[in-house]
Protein backbone atom coordinates (compact mmCIF):
# COMPACT_ATOMS: atom_id res chain seq x y z
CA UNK A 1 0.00 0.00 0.00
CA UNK A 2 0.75 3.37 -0.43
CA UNK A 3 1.49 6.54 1.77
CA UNK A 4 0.12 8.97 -1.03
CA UNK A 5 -1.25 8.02 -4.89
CA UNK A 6 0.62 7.79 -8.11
CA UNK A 7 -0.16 9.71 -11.07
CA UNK A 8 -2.17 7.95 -13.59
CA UNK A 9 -1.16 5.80 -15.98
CA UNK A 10 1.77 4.87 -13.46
CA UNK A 11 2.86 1.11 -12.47
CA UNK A 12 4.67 0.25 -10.01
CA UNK A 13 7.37 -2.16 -10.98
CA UNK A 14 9.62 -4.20 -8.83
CA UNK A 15 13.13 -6.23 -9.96
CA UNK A 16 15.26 -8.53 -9.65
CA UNK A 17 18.74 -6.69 -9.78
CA UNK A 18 19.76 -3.80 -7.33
CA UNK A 19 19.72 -1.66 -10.45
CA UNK A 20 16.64 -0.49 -12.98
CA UNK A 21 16.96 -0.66 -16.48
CA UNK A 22 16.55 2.17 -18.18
CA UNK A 23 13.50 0.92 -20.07
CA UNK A 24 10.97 -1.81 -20.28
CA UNK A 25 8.85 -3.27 -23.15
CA UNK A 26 5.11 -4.18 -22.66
CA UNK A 27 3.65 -5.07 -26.50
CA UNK A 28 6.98 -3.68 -27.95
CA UNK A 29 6.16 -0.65 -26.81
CA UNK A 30 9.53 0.97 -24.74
CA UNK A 31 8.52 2.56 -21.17
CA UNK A 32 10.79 4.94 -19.58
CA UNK A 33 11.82 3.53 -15.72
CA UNK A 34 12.30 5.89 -13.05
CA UNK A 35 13.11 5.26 -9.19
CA UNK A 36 10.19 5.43 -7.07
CA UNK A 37 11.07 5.74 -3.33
CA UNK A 38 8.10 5.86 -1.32
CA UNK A 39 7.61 8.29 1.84
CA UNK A 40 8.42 7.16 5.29
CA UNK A 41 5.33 5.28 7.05
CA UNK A 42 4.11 7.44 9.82
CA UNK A 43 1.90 5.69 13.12
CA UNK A 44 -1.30 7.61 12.95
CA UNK A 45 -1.53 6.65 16.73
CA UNK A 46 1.46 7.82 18.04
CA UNK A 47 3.01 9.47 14.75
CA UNK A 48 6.62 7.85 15.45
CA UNK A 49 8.07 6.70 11.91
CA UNK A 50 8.20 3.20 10.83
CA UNK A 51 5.41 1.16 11.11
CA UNK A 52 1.30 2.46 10.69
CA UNK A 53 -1.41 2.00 12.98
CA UNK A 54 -3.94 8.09 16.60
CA UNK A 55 -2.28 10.99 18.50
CA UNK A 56 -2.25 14.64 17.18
CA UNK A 57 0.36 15.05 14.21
CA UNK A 58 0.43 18.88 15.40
CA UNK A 59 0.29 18.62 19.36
CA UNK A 60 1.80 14.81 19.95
CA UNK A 61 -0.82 14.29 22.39
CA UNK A 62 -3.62 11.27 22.20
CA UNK A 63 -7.04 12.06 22.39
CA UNK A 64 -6.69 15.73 21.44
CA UNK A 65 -9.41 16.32 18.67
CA UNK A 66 -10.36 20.24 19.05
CA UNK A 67 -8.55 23.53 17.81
CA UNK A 68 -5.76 23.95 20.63
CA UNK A 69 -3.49 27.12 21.26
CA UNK A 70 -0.35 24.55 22.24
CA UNK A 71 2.94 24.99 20.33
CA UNK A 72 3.24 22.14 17.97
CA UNK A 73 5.61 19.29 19.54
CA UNK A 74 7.12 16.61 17.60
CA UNK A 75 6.89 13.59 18.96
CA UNK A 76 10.03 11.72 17.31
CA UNK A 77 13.00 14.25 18.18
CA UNK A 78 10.17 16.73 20.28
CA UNK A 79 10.89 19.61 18.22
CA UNK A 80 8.90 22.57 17.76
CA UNK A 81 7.37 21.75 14.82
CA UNK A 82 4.33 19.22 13.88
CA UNK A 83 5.37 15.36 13.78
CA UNK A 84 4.44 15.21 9.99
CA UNK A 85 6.62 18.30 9.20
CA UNK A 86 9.20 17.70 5.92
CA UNK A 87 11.93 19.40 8.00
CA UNK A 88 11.95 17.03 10.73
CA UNK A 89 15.31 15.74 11.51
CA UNK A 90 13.71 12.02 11.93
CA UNK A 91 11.70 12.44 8.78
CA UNK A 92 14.78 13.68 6.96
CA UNK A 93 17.03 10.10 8.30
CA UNK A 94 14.23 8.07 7.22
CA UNK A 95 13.55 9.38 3.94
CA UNK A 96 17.47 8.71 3.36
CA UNK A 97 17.02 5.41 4.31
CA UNK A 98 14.33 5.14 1.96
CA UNK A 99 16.21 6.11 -0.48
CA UNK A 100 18.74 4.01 0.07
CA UNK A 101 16.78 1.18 -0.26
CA UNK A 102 15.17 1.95 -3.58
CA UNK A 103 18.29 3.05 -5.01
CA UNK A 104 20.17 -0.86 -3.86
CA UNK A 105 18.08 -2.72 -2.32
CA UNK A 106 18.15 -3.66 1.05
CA UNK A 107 16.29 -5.20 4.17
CA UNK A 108 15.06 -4.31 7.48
CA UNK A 109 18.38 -5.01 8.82
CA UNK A 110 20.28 -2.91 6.47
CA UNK A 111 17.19 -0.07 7.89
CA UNK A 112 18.70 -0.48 11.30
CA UNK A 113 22.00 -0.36 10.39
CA UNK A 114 21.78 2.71 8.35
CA UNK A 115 20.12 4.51 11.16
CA UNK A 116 22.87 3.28 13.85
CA UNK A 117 25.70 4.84 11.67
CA UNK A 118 24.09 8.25 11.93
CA UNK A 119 24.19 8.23 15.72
């Protein structure tokens, strides 16, 4: 699944070498290949990257449903700014590590790895 949709007429392709070719053929007709690296999977119930299952994206706080005055808190490096936010340090690492894994491959291992060199 998904974090956001593709444009239409997209496919998603997957193969079996670390490296894409530059084309493929479907009815000898040629289609361009590009990279697709997906966004990092946010919990929508605590909003800590990685995995997907709520607490406020903006506040970090569970149960909080109404307009609030509250500086926004980040819940995966508590920064003041909203857990979803494109500048977020931790979004930042795991987008990289995303990347990463589109561009050669790679496991969950090689995920956890990656994130312990940057400490």
């Amino acid at each position: 699944m998904f974090s956001h949709p593709l444009l239409p007429n997209t496919f998603v392709l997957t193969f079996d070498s670390p490296t894409t070719p530059p084309e493929v053929k479907a009815v000898y007709v040629p289609f361009k290949v590009r990279l697709y690296v997906p966004t990092p999977m946010r919990c929508f119930r605590c909003q800590r990257y990685g995995y997907g299952l709520e607490i406020c994206f903006k506040y970090g706080e569970p149960g909080h449903r109404s307009v609030c005055e509250k500086v926004p808190k980040c819940i995966n490096n508590k920064g003041d700014h909203a857990a979803n936010a494109k500048t977020c340090p931790k979004y930042l690492e795991e987008q990289a590590i995303l990347r990463h894994r589109a561009q050669n491959g790679g496991t969950q291992k090689l995920r956890s790895s990656l994130s312990s060199e940057k400490r």
